[in-house]
Protein backbone atom coordinates (compact mmCIF):
# COMPACT_ATOMS: atom_id res chain seq x y z
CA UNK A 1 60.74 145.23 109.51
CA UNK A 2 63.07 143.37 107.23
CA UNK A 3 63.65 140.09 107.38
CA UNK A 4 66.51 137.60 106.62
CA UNK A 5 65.24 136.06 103.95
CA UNK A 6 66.54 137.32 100.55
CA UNK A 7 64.89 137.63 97.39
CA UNK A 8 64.72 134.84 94.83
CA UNK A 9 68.23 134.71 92.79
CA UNK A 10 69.75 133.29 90.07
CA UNK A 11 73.29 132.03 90.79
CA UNK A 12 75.54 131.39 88.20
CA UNK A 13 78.50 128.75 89.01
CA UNK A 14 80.50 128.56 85.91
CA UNK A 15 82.90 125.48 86.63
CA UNK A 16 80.38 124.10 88.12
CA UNK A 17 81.92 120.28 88.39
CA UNK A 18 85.33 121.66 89.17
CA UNK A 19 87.11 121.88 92.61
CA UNK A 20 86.08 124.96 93.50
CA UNK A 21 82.45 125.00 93.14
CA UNK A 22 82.76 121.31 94.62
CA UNK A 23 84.67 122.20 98.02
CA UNK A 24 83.39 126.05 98.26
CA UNK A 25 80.73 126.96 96.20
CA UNK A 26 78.15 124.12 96.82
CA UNK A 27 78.50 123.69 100.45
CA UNK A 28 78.22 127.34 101.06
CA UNK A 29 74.86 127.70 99.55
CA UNK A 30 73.43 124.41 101.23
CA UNK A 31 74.83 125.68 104.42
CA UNK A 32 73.11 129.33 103.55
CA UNK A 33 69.59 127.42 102.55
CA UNK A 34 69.68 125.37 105.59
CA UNK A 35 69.95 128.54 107.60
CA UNK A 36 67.02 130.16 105.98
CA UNK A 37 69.23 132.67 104.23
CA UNK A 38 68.70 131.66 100.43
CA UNK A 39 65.09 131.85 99.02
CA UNK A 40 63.52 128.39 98.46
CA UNK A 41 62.54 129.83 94.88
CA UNK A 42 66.35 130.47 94.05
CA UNK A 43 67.66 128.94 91.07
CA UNK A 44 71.27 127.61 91.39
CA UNK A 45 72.82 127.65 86.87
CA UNK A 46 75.88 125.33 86.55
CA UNK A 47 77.76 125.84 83.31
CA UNK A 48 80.47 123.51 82.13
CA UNK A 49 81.73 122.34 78.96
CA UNK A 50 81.11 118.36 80.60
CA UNK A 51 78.61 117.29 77.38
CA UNK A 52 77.23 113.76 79.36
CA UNK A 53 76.23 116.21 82.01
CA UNK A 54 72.36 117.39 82.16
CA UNK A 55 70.13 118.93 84.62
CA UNK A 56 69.16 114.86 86.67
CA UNK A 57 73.18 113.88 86.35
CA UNK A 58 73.74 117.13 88.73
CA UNK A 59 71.64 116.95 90.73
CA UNK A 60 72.47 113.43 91.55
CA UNK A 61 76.45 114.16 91.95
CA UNK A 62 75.15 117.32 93.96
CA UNK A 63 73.60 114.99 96.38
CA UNK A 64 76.41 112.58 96.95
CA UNK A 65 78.48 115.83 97.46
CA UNK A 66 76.08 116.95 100.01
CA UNK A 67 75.00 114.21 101.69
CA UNK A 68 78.48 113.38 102.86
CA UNK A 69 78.56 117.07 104.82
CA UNK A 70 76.00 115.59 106.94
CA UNK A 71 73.05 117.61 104.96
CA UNK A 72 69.42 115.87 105.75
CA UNK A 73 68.03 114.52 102.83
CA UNK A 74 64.70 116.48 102.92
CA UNK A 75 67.05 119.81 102.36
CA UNK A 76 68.51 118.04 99.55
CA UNK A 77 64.98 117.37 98.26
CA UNK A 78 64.47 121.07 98.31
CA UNK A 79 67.61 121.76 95.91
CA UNK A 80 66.10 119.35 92.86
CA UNK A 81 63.80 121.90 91.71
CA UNK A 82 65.88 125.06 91.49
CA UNK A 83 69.09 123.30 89.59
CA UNK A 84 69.87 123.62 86.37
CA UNK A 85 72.99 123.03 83.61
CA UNK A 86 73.91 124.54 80.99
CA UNK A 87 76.38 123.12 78.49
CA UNK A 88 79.40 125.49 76.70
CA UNK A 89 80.23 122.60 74.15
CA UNK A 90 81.62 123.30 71.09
């Protein structure tokens, strides 16, 4: 019996401060991980060339994104752990 749970993943979101991943990307996967449908033990990568960016700073502007969708802020609690960012630079 399978069920609906997937494996753990890494996600990649290159662009990950730009309007895409802000307006698509993002709520997507909270909507998926509220549903039960992304692995707690996921890892969500954003990679951007935004050097004053780190791993906390995302988070953080992840959770004012979120928390304006009406997302509970135990679920967002649950993303901390599994995000990440990578800098391009120069």
């Amino acid at each position: 019996m399978r069920n609906n749970m997937t494996e753990p993943h890494v996600f990649v979101i290159l662009g990950v401060t730009g309007d895409l991943a802000r307006r698509k990307l993002i709520p997507a996967m909270s909507h998926l991980a509220s549903h039960g449908k992304l692995h707690r033990k996921s890892i969500i990568l954003g990679v951007g060339r935004r050097k004053e960016l780190n791993d906390e700073l995302l988070r953080e502007s992840l959770d004012v994104l979120l928390s304006g969708s009406g997302t509970p802020p135990d679920e967002l609690e649950q993303w901390h752990g599994g995000i990440y960012y990578h800098n391009l630079g120069e």
